[in-house]
PDB file of N, CA and C in Angstrom:
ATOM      1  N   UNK A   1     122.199  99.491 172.357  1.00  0.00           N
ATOM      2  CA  UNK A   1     121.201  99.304 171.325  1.00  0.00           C
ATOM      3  C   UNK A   1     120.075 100.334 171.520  1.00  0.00           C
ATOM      4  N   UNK A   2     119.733 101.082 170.855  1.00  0.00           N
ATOM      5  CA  UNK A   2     118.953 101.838 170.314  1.00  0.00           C
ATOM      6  C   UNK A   2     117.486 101.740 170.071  1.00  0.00           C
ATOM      7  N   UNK A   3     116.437 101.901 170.592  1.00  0.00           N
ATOM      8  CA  UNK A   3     115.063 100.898 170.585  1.00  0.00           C
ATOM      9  C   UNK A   3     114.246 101.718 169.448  1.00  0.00           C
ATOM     10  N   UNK A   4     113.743 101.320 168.563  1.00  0.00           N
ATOM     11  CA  UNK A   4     112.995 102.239 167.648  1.00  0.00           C
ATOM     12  C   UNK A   4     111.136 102.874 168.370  1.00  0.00           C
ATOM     13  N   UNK A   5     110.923 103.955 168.303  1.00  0.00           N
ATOM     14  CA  UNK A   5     109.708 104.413 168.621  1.00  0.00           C
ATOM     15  C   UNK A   5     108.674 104.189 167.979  1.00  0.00           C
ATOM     16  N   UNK A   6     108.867 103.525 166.654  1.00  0.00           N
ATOM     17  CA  UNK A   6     107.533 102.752 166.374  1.00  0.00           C
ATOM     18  C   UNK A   6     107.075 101.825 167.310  1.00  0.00           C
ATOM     19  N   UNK A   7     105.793 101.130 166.661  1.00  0.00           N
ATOM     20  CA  UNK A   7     105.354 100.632 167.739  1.00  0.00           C
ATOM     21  C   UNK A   7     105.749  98.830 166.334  1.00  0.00           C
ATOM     22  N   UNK A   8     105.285  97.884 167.311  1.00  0.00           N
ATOM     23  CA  UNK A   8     105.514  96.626 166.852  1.00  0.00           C
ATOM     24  C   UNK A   8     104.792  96.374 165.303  1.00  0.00           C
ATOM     25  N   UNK A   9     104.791  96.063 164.608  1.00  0.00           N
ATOM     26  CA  UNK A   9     104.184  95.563 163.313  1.00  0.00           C
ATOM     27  C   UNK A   9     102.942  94.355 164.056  1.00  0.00           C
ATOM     28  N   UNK A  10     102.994  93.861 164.848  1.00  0.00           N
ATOM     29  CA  UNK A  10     101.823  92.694 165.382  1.00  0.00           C
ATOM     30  C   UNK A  10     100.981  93.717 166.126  1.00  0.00           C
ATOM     31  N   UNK A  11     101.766  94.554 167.092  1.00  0.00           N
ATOM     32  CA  UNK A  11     100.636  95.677 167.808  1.00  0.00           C
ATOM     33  C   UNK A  11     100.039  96.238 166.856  1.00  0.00           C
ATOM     34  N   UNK A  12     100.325  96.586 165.656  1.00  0.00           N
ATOM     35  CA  UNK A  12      99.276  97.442 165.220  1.00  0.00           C
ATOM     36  C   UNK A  12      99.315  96.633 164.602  1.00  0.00           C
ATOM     37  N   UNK A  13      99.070  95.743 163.525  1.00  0.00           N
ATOM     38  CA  UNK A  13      98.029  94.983 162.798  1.00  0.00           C
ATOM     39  C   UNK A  13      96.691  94.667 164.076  1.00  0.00           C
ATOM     40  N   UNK A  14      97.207  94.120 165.481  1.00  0.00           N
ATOM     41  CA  UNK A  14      96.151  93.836 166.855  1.00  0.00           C
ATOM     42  C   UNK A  14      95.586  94.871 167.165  1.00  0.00           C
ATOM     43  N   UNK A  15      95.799  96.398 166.638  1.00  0.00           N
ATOM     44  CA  UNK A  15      94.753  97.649 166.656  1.00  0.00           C
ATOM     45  C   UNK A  15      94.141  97.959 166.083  1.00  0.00           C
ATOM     46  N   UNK A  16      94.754  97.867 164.268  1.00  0.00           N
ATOM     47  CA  UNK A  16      93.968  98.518 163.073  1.00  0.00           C
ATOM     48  C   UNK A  16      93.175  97.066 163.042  1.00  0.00           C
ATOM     49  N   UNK A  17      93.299  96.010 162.672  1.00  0.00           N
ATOM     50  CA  UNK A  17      92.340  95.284 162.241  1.00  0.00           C
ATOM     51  C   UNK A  17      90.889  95.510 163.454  1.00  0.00           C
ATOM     52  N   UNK A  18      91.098  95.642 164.122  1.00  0.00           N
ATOM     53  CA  UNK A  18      89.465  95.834 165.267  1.00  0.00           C
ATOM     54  C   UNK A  18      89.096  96.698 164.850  1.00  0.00           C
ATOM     55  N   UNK A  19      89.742  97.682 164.950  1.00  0.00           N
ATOM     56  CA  UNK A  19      89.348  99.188 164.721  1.00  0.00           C
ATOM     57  C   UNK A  19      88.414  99.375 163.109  1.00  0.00           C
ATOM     58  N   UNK A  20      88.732  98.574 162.031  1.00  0.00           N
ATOM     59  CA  UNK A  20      88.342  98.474 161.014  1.00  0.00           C
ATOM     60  C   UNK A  20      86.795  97.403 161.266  1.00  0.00           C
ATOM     61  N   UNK A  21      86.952  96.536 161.943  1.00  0.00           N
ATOM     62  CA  UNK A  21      85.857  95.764 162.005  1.00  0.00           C
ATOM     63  C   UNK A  21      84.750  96.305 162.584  1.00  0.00           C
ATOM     64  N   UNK A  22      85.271  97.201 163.648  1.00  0.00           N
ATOM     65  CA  UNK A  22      83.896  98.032 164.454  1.00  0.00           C
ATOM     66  C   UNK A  22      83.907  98.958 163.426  1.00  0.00           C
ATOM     67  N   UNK A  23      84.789 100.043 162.909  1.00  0.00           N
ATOM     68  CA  UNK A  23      84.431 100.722 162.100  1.00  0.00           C
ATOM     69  C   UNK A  23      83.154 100.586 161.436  1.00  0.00           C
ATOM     70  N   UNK A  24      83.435  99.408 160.287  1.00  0.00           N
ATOM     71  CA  UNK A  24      82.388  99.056 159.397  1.00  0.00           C
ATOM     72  C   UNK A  24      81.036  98.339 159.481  1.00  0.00           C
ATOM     73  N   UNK A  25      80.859  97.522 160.702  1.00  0.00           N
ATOM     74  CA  UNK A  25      79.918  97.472 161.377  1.00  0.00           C
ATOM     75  C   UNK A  25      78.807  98.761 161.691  1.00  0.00           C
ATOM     76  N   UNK A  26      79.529  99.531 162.204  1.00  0.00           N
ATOM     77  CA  UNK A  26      78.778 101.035 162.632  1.00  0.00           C
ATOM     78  C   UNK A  26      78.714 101.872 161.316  1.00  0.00           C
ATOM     79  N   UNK A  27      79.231 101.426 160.526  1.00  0.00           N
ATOM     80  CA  UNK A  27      78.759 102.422 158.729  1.00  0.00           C
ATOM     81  C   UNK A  27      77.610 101.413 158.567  1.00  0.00           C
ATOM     82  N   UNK A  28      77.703 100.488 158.654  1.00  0.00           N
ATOM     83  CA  UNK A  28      76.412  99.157 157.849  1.00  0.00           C
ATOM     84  C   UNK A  28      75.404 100.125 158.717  1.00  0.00           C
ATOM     85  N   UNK A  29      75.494  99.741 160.322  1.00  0.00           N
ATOM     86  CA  UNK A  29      74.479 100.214 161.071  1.00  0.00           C
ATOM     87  C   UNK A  29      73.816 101.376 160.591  1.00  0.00           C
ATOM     88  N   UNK A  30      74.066 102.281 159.973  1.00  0.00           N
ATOM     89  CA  UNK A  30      73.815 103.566 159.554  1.00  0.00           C
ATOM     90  C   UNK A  30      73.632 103.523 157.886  1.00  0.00           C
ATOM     91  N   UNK A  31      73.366 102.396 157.561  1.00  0.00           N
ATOM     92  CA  UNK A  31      72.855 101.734 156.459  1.00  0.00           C
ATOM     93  C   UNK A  31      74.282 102.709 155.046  1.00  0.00           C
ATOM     94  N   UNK A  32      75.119 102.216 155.627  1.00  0.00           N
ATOM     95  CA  UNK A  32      76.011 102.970 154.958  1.00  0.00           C
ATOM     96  C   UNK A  32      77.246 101.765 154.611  1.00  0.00           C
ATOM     97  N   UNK A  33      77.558 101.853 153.381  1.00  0.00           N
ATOM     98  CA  UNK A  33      79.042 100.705 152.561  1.00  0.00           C
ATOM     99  C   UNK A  33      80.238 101.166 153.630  1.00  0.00           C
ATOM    100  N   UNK A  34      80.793  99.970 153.749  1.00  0.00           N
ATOM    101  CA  UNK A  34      82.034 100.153 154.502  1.00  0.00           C
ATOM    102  C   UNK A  34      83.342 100.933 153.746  1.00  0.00           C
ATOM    103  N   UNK A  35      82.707 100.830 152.428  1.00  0.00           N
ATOM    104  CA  UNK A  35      84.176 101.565 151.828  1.00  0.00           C
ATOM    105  C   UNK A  35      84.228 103.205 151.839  1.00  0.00           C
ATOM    106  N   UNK A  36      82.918 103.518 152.683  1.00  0.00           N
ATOM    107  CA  UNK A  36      82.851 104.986 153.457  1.00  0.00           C
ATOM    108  C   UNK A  36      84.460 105.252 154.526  1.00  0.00           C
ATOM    109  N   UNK A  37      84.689 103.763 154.492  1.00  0.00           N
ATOM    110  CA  UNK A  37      86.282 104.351 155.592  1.00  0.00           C
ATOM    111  C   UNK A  37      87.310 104.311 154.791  1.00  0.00           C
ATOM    112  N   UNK A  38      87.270 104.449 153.290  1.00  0.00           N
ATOM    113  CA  UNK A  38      88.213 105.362 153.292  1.00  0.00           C
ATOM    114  C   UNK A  38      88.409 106.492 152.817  1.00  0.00           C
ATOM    115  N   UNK A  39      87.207 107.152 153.405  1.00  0.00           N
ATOM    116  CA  UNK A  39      87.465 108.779 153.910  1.00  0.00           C
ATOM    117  C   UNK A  39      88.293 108.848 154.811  1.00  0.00           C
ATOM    118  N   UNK A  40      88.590 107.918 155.445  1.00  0.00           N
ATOM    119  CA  UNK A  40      89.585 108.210 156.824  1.00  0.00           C
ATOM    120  C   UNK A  40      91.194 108.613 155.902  1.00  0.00           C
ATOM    121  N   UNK A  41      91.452 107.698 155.257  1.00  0.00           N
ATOM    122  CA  UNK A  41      92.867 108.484 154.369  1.00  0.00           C
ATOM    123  C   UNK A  41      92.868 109.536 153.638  1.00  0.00           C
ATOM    124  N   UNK A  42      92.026 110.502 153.224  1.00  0.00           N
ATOM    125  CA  UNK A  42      91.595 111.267 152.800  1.00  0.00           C
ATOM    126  C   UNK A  42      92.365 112.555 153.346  1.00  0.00           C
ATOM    127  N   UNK A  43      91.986 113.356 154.222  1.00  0.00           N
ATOM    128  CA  UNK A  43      92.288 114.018 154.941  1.00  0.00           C
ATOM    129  C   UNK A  43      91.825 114.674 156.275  1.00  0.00           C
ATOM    130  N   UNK A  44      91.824 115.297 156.882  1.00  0.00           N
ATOM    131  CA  UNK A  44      90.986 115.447 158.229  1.00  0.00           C
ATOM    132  C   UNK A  44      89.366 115.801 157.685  1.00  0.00           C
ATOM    133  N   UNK A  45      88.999 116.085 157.156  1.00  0.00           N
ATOM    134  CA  UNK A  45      87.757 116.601 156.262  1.00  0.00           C
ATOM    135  C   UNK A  45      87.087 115.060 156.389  1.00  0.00           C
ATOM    136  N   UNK A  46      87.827 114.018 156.044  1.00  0.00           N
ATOM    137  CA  UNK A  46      87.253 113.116 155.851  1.00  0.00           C
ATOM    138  C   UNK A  46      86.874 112.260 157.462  1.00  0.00           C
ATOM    139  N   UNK A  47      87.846 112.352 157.505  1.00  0.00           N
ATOM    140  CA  UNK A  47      87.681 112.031 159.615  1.00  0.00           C
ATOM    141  C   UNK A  47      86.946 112.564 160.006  1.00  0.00           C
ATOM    142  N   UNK A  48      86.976 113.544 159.966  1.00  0.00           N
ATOM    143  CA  UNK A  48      85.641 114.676 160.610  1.00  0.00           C
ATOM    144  C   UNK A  48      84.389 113.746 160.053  1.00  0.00           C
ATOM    145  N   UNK A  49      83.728 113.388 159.061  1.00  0.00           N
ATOM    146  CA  UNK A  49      82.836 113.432 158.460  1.00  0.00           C
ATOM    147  C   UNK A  49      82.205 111.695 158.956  1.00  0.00           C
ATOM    148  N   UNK A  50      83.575 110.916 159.075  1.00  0.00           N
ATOM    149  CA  UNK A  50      83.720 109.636 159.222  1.00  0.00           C
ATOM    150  C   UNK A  50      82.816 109.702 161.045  1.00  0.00           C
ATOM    151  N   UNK A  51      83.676 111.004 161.410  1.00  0.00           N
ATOM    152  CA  UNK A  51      83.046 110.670 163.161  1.00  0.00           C
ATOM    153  C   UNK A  51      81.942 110.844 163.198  1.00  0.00           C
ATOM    154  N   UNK A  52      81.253 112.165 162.374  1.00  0.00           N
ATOM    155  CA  UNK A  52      79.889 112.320 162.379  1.00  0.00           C
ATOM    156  C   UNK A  52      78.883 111.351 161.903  1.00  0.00           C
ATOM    157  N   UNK A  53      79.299 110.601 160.984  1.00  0.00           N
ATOM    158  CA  UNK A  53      78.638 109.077 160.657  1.00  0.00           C
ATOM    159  C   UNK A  53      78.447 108.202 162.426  1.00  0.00           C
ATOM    160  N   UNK A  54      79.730 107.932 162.447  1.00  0.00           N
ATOM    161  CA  UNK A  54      79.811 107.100 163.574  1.00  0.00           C
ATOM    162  C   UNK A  54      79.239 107.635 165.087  1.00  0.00           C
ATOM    163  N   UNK A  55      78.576 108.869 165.260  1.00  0.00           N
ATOM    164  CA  UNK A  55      77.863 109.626 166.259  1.00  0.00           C
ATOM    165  C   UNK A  55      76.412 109.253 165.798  1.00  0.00           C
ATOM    166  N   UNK A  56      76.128 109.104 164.388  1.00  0.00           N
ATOM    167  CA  UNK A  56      74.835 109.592 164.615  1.00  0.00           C
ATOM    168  C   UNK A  56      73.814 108.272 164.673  1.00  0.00           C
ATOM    169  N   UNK A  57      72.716 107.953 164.849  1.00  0.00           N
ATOM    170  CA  UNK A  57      72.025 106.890 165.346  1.00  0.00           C
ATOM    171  C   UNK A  57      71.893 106.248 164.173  1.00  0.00           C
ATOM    172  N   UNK A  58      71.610 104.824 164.518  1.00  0.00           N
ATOM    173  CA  UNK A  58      71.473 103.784 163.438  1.00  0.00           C
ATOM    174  C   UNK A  58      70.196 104.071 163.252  1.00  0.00           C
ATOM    175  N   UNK A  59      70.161 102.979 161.842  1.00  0.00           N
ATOM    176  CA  UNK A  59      68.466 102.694 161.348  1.00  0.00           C
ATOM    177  C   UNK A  59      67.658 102.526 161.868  1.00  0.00           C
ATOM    178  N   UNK A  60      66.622 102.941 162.160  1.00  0.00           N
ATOM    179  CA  UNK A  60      64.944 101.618 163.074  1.00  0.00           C
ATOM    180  C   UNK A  60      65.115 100.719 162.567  1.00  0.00           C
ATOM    181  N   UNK A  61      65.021  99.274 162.617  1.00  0.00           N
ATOM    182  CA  UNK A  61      64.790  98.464 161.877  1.00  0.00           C
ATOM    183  C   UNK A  61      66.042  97.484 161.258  1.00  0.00           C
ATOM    184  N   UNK A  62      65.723  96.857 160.250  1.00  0.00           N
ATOM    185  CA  UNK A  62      66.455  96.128 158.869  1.00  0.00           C
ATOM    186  C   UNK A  62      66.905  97.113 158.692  1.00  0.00           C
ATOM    187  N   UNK A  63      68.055  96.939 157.842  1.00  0.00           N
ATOM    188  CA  UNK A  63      68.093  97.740 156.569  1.00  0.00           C
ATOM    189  C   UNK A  63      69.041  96.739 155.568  1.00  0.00           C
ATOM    190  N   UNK A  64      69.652  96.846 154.346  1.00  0.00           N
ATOM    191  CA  UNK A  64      69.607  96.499 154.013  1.00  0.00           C
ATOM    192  C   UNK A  64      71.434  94.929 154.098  1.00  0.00           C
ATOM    193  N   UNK A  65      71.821  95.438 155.083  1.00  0.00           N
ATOM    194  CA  UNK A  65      73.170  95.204 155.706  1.00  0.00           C
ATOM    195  C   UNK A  65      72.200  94.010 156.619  1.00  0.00           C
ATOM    196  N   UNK A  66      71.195  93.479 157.308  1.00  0.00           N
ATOM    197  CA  UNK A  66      70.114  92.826 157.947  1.00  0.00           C
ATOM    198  C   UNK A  66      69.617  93.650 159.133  1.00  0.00           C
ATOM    199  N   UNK A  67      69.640  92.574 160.291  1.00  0.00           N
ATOM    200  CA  UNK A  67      69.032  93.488 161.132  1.00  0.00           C
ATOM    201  C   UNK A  67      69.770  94.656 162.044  1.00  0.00           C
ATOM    202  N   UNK A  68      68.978  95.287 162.780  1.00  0.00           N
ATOM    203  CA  UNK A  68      69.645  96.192 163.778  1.00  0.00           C
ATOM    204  C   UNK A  68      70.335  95.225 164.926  1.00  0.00           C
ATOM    205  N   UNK A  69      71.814  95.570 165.108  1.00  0.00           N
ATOM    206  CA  UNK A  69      72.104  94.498 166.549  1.00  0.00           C
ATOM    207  C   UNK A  69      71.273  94.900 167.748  1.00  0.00           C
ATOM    208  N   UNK A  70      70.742  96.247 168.143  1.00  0.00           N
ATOM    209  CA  UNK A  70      70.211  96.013 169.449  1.00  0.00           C
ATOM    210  C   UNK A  70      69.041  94.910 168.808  1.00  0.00           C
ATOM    211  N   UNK A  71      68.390  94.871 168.063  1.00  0.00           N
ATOM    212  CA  UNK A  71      67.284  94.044 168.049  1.00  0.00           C
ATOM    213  C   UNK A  71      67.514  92.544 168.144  1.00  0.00           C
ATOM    214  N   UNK A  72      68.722  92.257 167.869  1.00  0.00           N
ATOM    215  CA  UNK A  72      68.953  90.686 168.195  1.00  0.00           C
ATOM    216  C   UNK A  72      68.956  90.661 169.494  1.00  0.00           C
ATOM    217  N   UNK A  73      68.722  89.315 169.676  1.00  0.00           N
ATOM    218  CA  UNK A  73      68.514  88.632 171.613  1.00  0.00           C
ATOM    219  C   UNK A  73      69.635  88.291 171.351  1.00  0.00           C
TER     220      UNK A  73
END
């Protein structure tokens, strides 16, 4: 028997779904709509652009997504 090199259909639903949740968390943080990820299907242009979001520092403050998480206890 022959093992296929994909990976499991449960492993990756158990990768992409996190990966999407932090994703969009860290667009809010940056006071930015989550449907900014899907630039990620886009093409590398869009990845590129997606990482530079996700590098660069969140809001001071509120914004309009609520507060900043470091500011919660």
């Amino acid at each position: 028997m022959v093992r296929s090199p994909s990976p499991s259909p449960s492993w990756a639903i158990g990768c992409v779904l996190p990966f999407i949740r932090v994703a969009v968390r860290r667009l809010h943080d940056t006071d930015r709509s989550g449907y900014w990820l899907f630039m990620f299907l886009l093409s590398i242009v869009g990845q590129i652009v997606l990482l530079v979001f996700f590098c660069l520092k969140g809001t001071a403050g509120e914004n309009r997504f609520g507060p900043a998480p470091s500011a919660q206890g």
